[in-house]
C-alpha atoms as a PDB file:
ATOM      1  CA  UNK A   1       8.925   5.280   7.100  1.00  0.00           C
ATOM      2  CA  UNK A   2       6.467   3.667   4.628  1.00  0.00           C
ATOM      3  CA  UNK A   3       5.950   4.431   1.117  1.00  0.00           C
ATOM      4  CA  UNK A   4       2.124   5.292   0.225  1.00  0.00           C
ATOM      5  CA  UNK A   5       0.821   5.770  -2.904  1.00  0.00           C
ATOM      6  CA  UNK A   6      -2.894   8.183  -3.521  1.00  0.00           C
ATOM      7  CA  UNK A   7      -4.386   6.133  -6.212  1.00  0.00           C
ATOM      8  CA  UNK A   8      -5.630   8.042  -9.391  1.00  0.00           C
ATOM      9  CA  UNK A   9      -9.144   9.174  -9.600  1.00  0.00           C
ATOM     10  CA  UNK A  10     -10.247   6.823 -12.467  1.00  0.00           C
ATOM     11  CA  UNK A  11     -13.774   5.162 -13.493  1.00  0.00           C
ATOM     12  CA  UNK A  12     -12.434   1.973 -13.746  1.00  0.00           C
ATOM     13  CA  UNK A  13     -10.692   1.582 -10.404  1.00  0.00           C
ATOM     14  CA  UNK A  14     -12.857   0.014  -7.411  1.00  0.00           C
ATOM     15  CA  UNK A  15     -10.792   1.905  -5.500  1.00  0.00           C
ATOM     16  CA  UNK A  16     -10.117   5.080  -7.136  1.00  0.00           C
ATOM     17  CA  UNK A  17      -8.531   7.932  -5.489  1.00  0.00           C
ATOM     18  CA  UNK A  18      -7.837   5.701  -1.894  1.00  0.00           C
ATOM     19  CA  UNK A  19      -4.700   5.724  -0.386  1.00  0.00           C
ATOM     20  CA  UNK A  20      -2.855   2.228  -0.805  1.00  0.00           C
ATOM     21  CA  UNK A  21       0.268   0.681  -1.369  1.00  0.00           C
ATOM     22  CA  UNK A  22       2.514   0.100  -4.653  1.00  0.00           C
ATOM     23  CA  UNK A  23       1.360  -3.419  -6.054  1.00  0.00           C
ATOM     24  CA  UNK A  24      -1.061  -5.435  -8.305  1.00  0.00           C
ATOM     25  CA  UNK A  25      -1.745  -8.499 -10.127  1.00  0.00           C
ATOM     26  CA  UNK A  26       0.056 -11.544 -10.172  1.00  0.00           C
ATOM     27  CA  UNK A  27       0.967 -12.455 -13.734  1.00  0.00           C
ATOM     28  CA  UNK A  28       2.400 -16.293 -15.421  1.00  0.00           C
ATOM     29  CA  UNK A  29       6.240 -14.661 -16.270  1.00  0.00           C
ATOM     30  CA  UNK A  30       6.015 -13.234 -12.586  1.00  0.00           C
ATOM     31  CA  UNK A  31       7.066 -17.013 -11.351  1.00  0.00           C
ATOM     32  CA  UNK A  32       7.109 -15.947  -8.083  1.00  0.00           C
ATOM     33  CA  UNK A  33       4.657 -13.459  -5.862  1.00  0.00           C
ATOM     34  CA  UNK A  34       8.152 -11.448  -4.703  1.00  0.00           C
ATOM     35  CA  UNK A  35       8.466 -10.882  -8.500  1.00  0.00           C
ATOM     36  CA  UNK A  36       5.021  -9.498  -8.829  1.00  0.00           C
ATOM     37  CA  UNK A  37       5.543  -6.954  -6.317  1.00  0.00           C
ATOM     38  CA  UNK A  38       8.731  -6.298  -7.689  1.00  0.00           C
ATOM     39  CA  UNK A  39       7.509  -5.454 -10.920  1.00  0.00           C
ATOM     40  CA  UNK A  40       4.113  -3.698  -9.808  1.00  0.00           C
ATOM     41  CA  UNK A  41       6.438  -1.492  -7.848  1.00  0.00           C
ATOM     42  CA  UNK A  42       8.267  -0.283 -10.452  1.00  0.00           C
ATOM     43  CA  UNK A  43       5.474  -0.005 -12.801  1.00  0.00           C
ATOM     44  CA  UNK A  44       3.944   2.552 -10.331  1.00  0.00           C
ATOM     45  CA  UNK A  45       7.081   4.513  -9.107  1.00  0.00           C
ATOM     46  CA  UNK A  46       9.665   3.834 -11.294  1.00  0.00           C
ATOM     47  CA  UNK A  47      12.157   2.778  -8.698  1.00  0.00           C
ATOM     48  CA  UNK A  48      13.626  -0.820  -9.058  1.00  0.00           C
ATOM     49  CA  UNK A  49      13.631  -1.902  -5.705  1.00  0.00           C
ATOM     50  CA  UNK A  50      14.111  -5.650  -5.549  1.00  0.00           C
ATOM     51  CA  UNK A  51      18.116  -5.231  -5.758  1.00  0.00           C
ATOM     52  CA  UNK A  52      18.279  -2.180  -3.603  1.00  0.00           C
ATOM     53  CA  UNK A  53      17.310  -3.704  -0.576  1.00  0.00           C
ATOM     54  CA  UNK A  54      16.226  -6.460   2.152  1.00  0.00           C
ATOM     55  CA  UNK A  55      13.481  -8.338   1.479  1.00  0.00           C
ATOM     56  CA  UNK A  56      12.332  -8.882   5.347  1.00  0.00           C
ATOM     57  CA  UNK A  57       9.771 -10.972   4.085  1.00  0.00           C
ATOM     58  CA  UNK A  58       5.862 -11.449   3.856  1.00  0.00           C
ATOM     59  CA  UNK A  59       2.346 -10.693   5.485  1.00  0.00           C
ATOM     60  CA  UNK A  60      -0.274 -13.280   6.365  1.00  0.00           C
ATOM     61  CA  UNK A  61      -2.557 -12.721   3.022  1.00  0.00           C
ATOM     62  CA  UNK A  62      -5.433 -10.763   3.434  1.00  0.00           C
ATOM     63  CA  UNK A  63      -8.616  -9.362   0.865  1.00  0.00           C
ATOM     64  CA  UNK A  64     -10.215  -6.280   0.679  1.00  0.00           C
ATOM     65  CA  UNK A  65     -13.643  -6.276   2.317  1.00  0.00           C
ATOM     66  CA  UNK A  66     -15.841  -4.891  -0.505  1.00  0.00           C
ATOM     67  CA  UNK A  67     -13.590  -8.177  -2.792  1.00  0.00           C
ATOM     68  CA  UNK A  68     -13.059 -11.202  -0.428  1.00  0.00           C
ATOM     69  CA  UNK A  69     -12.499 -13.350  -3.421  1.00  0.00           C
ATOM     70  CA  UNK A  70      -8.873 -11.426  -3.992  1.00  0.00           C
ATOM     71  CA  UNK A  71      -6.475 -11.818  -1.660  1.00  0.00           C
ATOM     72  CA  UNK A  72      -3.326  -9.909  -1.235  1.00  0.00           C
ATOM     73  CA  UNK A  73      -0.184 -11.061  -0.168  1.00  0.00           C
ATOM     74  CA  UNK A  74       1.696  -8.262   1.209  1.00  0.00           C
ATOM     75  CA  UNK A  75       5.394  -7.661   1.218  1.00  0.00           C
ATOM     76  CA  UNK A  76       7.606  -5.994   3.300  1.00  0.00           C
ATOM     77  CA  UNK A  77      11.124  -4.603   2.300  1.00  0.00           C
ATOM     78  CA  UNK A  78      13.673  -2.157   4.328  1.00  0.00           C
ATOM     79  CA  UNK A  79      15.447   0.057   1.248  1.00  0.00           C
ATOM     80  CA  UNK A  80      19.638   0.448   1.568  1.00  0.00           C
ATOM     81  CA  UNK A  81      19.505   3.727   0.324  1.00  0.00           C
ATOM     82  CA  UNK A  82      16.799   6.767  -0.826  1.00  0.00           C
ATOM     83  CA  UNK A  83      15.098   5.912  -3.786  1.00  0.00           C
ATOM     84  CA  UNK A  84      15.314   7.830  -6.106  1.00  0.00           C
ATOM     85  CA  UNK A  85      11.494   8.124  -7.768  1.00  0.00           C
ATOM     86  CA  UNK A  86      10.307   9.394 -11.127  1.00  0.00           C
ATOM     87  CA  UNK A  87       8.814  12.817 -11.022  1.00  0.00           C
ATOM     88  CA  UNK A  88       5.524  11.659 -12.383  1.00  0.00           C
ATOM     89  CA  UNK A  89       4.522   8.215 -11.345  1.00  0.00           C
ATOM     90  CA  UNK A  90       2.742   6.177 -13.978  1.00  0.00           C
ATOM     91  CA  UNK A  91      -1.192   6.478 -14.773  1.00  0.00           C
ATOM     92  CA  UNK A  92      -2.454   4.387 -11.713  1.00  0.00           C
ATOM     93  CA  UNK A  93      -0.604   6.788  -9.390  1.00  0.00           C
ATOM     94  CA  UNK A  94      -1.818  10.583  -8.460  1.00  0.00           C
ATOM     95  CA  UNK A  95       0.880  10.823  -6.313  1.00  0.00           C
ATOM     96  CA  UNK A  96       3.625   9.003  -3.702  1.00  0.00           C
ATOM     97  CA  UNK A  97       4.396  10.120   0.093  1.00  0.00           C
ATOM     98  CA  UNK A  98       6.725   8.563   2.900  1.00  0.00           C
ATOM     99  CA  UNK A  99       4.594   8.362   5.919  1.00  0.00           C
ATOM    100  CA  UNK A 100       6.169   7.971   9.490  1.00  0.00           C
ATOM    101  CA  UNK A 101       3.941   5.038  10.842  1.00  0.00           C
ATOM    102  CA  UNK A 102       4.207   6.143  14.308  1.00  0.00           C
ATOM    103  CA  UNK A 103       2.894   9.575  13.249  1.00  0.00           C
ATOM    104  CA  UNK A 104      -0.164   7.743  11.855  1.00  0.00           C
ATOM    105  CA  UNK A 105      -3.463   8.725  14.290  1.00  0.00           C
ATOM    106  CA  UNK A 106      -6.590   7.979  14.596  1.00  0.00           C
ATOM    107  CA  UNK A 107      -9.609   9.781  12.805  1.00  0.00           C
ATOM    108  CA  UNK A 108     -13.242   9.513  12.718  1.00  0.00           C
ATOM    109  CA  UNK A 109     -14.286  10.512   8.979  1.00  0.00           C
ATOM    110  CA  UNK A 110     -16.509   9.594   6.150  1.00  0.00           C
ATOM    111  CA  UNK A 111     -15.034   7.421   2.957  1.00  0.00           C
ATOM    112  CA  UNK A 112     -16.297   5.900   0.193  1.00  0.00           C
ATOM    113  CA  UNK A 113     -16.923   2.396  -0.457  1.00  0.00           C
ATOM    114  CA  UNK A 114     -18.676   0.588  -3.680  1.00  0.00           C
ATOM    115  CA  UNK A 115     -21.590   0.923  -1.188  1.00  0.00           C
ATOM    116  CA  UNK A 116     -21.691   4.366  -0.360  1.00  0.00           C
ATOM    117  CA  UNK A 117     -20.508   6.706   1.814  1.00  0.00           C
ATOM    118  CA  UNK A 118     -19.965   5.372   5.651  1.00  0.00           C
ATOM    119  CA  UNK A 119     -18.309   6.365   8.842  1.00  0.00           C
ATOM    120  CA  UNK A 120     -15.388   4.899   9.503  1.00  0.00           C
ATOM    121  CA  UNK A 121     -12.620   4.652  12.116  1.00  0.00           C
ATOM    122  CA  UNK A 122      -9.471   5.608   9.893  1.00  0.00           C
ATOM    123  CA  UNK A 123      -5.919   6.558   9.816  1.00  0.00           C
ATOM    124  CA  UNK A 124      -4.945   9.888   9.094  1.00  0.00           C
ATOM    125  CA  UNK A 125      -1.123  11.226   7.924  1.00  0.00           C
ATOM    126  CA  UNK A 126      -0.749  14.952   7.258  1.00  0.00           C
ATOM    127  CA  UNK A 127      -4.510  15.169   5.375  1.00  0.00           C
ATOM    128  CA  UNK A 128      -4.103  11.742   3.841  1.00  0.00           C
ATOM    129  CA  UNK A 129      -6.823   9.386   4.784  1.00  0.00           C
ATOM    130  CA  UNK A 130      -5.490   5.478   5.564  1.00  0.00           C
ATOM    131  CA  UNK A 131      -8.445   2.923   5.848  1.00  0.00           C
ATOM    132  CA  UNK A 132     -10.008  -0.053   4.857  1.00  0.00           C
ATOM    133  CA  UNK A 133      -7.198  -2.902   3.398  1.00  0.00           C
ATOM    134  CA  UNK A 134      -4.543  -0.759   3.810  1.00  0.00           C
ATOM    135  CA  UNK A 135      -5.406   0.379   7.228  1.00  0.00           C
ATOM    136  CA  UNK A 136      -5.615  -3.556   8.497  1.00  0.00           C
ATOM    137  CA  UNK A 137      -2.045  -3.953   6.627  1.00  0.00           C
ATOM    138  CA  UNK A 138      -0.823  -0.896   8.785  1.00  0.00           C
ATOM    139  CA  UNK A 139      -2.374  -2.250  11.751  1.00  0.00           C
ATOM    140  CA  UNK A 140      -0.581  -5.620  11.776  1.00  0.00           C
ATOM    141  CA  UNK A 141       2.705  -4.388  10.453  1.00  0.00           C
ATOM    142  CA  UNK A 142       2.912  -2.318  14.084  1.00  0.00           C
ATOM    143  CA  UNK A 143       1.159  -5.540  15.426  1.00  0.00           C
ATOM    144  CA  UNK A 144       4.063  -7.428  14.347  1.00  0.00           C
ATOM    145  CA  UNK A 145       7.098  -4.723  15.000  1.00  0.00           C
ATOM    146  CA  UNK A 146       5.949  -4.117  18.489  1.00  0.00           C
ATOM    147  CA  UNK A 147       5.969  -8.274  18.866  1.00  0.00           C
ATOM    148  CA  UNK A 148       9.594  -8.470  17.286  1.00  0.00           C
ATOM    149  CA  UNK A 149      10.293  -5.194  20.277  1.00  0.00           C
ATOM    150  CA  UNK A 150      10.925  -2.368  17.191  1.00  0.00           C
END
């Protein structure tokens, strides 16, 4: 299972209302980019998870299409126990879902980009809508977990 976030509807946000994961900007008292995602996590669920569970390790970095210039590092963890997560998760956040990755299918639908609206070859989880960054992130995590035989 994979924790998703549906990002808020919001002016300000590039990529308001997508589906994406918990994370954000690296910042100086951060140190480290574990730390980051550490503390972006909690920021946007409330659930502390960098001592309740395995830090497996990290992604090849990647950047969003419509951004090249940023580029995410992404970070994959396996949680000890269910976390426990606050009823309403902060401002960012509309709302959180665990998503069975192998119950993730294929979908041909329309999205919206900074340029529009376009066709696109997405992933769909009970009505939720997976593409773009996110998608690609998906796409190489079961890349990589079919390599390793999971």
């Amino acid at each position: 299972m994979v924790l998703f976030e549906k990002r808020a509807t919001r002016s300000d946000d590039r990529w308001s209302g997508q589906v994406a994961f918990p994370g954000g900007k690296f910042k100086d008292g951060d140190v480290t980019l574990d730390k980051t995602a550490c503390r972006e996590f909690f920021e946007e669920t409330g659930v502390e998870i960098c001592g309740s569970g395995e830090l497996i390790g990290f992604m090849d970095p990647l950047s969003p299409m419509n951004l090249p210039s940023l580029m995410v590092t992404p970070f994959v963890l396996i949680l000890e126990q269910d976390a426990d997560f606050r009823f309403n998760p902060s401002e960012e956040v509309e709302s959180l879902f665990w998503a069975d990755l192998m119950n993730l299918s294929y979908v041909e639908t329309e999205v919206y980009s900074s340029s529009g609206k376009i066709r696109w070859r997405a992933l769909a989880y009970e009505g939720n809508i997976v593409w773009g960054m996110t998608q690609r992130i998906i796409e190489e995590l079961v890349k990589n977990m079919k390599g390793a035989g999971t």
